[in-house]
Protein backbone atom coordinates (compact mmCIF):
# COMPACT_ATOMS: atom_id res chain seq x y z
CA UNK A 1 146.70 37.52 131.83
CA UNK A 2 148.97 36.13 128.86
CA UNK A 3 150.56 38.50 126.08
CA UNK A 4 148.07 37.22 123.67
CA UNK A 5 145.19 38.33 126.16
CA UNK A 6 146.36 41.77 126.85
CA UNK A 7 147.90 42.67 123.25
CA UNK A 8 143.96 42.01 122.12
CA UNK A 9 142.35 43.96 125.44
CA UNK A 10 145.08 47.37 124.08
CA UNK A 11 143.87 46.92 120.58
CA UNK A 12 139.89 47.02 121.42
CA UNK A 13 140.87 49.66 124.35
CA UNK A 14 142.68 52.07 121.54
CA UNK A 15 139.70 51.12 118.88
CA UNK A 16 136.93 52.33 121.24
CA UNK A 17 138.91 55.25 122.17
CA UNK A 18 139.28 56.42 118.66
CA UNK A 19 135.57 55.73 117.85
CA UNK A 20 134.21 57.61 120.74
CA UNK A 21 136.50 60.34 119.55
CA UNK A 22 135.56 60.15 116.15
CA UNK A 23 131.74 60.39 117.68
CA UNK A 24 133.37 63.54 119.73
CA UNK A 25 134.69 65.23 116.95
CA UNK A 26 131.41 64.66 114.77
CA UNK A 27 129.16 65.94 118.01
CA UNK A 28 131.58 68.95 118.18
CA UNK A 29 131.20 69.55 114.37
CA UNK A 30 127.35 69.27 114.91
CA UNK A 31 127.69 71.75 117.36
CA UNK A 32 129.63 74.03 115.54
CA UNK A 33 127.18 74.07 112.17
CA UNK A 34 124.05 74.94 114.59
CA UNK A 35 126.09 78.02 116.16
CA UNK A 36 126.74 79.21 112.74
CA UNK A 37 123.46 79.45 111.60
CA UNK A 38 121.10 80.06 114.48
CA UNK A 39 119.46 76.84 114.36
CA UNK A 40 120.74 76.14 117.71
CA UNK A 41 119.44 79.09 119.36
CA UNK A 42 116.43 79.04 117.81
CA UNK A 43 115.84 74.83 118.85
CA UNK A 44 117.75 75.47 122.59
CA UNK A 45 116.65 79.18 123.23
CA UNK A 46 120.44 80.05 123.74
CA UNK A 47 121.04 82.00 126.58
CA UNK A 48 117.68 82.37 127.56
CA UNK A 49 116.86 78.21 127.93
CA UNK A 50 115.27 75.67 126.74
CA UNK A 51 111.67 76.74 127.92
CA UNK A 52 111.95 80.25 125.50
CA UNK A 53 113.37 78.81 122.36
CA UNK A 54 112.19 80.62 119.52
CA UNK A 55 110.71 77.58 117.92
CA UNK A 56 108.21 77.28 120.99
CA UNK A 57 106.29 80.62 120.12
CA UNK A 58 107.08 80.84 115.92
CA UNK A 59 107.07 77.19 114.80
CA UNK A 60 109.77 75.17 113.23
CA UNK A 61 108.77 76.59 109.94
CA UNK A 62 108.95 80.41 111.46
CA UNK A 63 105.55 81.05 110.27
CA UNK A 64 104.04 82.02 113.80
CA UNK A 65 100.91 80.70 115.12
CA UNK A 66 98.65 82.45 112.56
CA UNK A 67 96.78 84.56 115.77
CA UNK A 68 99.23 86.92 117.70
CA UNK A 69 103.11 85.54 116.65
CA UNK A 70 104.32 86.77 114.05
CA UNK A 71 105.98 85.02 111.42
CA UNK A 72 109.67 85.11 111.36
CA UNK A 73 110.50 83.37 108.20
CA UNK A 74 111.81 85.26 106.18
CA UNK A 75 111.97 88.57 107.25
CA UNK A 76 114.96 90.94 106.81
CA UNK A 77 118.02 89.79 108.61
CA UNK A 78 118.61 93.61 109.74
CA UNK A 79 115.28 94.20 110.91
CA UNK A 80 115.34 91.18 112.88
CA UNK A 81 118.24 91.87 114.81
CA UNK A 82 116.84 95.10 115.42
CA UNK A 83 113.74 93.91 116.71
CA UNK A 84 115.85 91.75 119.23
CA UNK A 85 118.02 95.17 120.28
CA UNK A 86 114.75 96.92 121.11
CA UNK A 87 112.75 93.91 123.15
CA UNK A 88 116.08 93.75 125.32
CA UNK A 89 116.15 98.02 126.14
CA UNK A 90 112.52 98.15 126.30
CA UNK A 91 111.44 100.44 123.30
CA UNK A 92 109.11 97.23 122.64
CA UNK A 93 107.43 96.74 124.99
CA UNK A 94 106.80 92.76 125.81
CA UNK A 95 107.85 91.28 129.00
CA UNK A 96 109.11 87.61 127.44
CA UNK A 97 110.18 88.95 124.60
CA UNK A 98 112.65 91.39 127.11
CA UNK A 99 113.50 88.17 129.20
CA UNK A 100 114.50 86.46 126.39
CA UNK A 101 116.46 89.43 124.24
CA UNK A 102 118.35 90.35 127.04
CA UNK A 103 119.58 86.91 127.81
CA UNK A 104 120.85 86.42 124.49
CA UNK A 105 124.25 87.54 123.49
CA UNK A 106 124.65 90.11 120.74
CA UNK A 107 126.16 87.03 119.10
CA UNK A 108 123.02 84.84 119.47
CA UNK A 109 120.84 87.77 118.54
CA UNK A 110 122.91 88.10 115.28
CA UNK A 111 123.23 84.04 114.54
CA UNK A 112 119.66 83.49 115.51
CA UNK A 113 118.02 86.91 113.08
CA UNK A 114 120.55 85.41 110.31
CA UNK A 115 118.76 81.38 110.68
CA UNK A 116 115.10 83.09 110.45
CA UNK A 117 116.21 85.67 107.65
CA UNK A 118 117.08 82.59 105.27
CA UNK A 119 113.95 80.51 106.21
CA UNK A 120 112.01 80.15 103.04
CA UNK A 121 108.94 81.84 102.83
CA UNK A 122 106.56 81.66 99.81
CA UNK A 123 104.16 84.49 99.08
CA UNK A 124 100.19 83.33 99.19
CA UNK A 125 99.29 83.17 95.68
CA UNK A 126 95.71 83.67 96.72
CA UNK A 127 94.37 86.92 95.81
CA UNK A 128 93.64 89.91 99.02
CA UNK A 129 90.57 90.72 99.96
CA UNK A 130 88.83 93.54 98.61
CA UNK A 131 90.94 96.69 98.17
CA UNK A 132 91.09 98.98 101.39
CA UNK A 133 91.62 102.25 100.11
CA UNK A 134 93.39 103.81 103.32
CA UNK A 135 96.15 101.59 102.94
CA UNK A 136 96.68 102.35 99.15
CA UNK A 137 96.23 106.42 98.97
CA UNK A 138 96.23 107.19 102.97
CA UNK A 139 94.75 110.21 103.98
CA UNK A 140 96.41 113.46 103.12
CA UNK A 141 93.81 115.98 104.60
CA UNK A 142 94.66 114.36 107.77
CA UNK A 143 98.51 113.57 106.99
CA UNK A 144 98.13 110.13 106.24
CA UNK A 145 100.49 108.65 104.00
CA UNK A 146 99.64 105.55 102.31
CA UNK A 147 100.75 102.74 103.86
CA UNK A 148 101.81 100.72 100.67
CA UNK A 149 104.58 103.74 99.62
CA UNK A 150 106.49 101.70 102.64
CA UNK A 151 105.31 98.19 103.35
CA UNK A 152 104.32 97.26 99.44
CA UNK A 153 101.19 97.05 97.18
CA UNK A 154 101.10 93.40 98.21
CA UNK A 155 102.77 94.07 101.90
CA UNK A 156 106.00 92.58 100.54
CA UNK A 157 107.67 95.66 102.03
CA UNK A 158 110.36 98.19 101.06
CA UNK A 159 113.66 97.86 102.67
CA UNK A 160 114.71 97.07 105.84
CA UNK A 161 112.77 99.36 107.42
CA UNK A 162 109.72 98.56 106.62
CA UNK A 163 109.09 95.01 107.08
CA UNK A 164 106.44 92.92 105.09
CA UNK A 165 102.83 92.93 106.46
CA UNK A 166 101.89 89.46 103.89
CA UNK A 167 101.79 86.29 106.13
CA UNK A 168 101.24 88.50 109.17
CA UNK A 169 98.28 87.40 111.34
CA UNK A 170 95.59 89.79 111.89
CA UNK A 171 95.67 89.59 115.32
CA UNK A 172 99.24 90.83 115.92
CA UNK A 173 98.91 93.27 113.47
CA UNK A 174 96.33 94.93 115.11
CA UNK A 175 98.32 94.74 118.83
CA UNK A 176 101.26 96.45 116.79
CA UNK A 177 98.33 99.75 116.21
CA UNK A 178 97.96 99.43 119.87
CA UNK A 179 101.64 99.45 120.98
CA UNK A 180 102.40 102.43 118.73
CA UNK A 181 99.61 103.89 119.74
CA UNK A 182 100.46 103.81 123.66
CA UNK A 183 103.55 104.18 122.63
CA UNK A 184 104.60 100.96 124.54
CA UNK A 185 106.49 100.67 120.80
CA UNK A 186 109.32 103.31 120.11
CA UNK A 187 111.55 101.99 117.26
CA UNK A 188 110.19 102.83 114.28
CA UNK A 189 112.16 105.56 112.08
CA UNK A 190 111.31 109.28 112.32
CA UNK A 191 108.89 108.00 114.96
CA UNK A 192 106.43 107.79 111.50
CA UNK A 193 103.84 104.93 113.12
CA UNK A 194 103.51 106.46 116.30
CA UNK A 195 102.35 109.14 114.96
CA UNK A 196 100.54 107.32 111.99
CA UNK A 197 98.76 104.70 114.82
CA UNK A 198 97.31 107.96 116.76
CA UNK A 199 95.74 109.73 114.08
CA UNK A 200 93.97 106.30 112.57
CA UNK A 201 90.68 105.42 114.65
CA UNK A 202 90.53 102.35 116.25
CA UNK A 203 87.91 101.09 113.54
CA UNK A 204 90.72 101.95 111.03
CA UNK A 205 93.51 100.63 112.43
CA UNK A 206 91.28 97.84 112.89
CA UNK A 207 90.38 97.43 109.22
CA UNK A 208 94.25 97.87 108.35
CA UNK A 209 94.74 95.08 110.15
CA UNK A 210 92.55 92.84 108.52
CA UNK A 211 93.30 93.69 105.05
CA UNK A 212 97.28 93.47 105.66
CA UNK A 213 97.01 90.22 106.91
CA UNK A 214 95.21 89.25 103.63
CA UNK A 215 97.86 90.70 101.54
CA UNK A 216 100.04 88.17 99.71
CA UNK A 217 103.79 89.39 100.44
CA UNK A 218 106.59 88.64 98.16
CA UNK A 219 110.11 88.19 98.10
CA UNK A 220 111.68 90.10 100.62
CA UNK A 221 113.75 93.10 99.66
CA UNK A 222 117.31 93.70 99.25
CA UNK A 223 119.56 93.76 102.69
CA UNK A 224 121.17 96.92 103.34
CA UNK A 225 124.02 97.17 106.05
CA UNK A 226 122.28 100.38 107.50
CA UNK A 227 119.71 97.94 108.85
CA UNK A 228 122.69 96.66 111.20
CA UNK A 229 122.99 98.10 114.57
CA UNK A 230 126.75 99.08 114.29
CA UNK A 231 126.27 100.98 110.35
CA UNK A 232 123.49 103.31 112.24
CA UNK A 233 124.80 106.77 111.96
CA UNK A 234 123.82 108.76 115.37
CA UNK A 235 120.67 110.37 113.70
CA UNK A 236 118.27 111.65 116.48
CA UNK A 237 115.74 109.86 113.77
CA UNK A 238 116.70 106.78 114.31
CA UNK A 239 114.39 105.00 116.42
CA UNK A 240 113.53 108.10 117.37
CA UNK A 241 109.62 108.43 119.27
CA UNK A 242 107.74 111.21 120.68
CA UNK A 243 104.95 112.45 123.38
CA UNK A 244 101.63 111.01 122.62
CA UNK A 245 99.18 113.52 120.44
CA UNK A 246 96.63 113.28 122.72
CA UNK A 247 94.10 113.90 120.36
CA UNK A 248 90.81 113.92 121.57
CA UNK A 249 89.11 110.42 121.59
CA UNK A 250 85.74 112.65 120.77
CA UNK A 251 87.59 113.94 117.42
CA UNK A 252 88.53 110.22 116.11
CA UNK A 253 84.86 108.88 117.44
CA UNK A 254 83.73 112.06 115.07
CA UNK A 255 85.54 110.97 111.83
């Protein structure tokens, strides 16, 4: 091979190497940007693979599938991250949902509750159906308290602990009665829907359902670091559950 030949065979040698590591560096960048916000758990499923990523079950638009996903969009990045803690040590109670959480790094749990916590989510400016009054005054002869003083007169919800019921399907809504109920769900604080899920009858839990899920929502509320795992203070109410009431099923069927 002459001078001439191989001087030109270096120079396209050293350009192709510097474009495939320019393409390197860009991939690499890519990658980088989806860690940092989620987006790559939540497209990949992280730890947990490709067949359980997020996206799979709530949509690309983390809205759910309208019957029983809930939407993800959103919600409070605190709560979410929470949600992810309890799926993974079983005080919710949902076998994929404890595959995947526990297959996830605390990391991935963090990066993936922080991409679905900045997902825009626009209230439903339609109006809700017709007014429920259980969920707006409760019951107090019975201990009821109405569940608007914590989720919101249009289920935007109050804080990071009480998460909005607006652009929550009906059908998930009404499993989440069920799970407190059984107490298959232990996470809520002060144990207050556990006990709130077994003194409703299943016709009103049922009709709580329905009307929350027509509720509008609005803009979620403001974060608070207690909602994060590692601000909790060791309060035996935090997350804190209790025995079943065991109230009669002939005492509900009677109300």
């Amino acid at each position: 091979m002459s001078r001439q030949l191989q001087s030109s065979a270096l120079t396209a040698a050293a350009g192709a190497a510097a474009m495939l590591s320019g393409c390197s560096a860009a991939e690499s960048s890519s990658t980088d940007r989806f860690r940092a916000t989620g987006e790559l758990v939540a497209l990949s499923g992280g730890g947990a693979g490709a067949a359980n990523a997020c996206f799979t079950c709530h949509g690309i638009d983390g809205k759910g599938d309208g019957a029983g996903t809930p939407r993800l969009a959103g919600l409070n990045f605190g709560y979410l991250e929470r949600q992810l803690e309890a799926f993974g040590d079983g005080r919710r109670h949902h076998p994929m949902m404890h595959w995947i959480a526990t297959n996830l790094s605390p990391q991935e749990r963090k990066m993936v509750s922080a991409y679905y916590a900045a997902m825009p989510w626009s209230p439903d400016p339609s109006p809700a159906a017709r007014p429920l009054p259980l969920y707006f005054t409760g019951d107090p002869d019975r201990g009821l308290p109405a569940c608007a003083a914590c989720h919101g007169a249009l289920g935007q919800g109050l804080g990071p602990a009480y998460p909005p019921l607006g652009g929550q399907p009906e059908a998930y809504l009404r499993h989440q009665f069920e799970q407190w109920r059984k107490a298959r769900r232990r996470n809520d604080p002060g144990a207050v829907m556990l006990r709130i899920s077994q003194l409703l009858t299943p016709r009103e839990s049922a009709a709580l359902a329905a009307f929350s899920a027509t509720l509008p929502g609005g803009p979620p509320g403001r974060e608070s670091r207690a909602a994060f795992p590692e601000a909790r203070l060791g309060d035996p109410r935090n997350d804190a559950s209790g025995p079943p009431l065991h109230e009669p099923e002939s005492a509900r069927a009677g109300r």
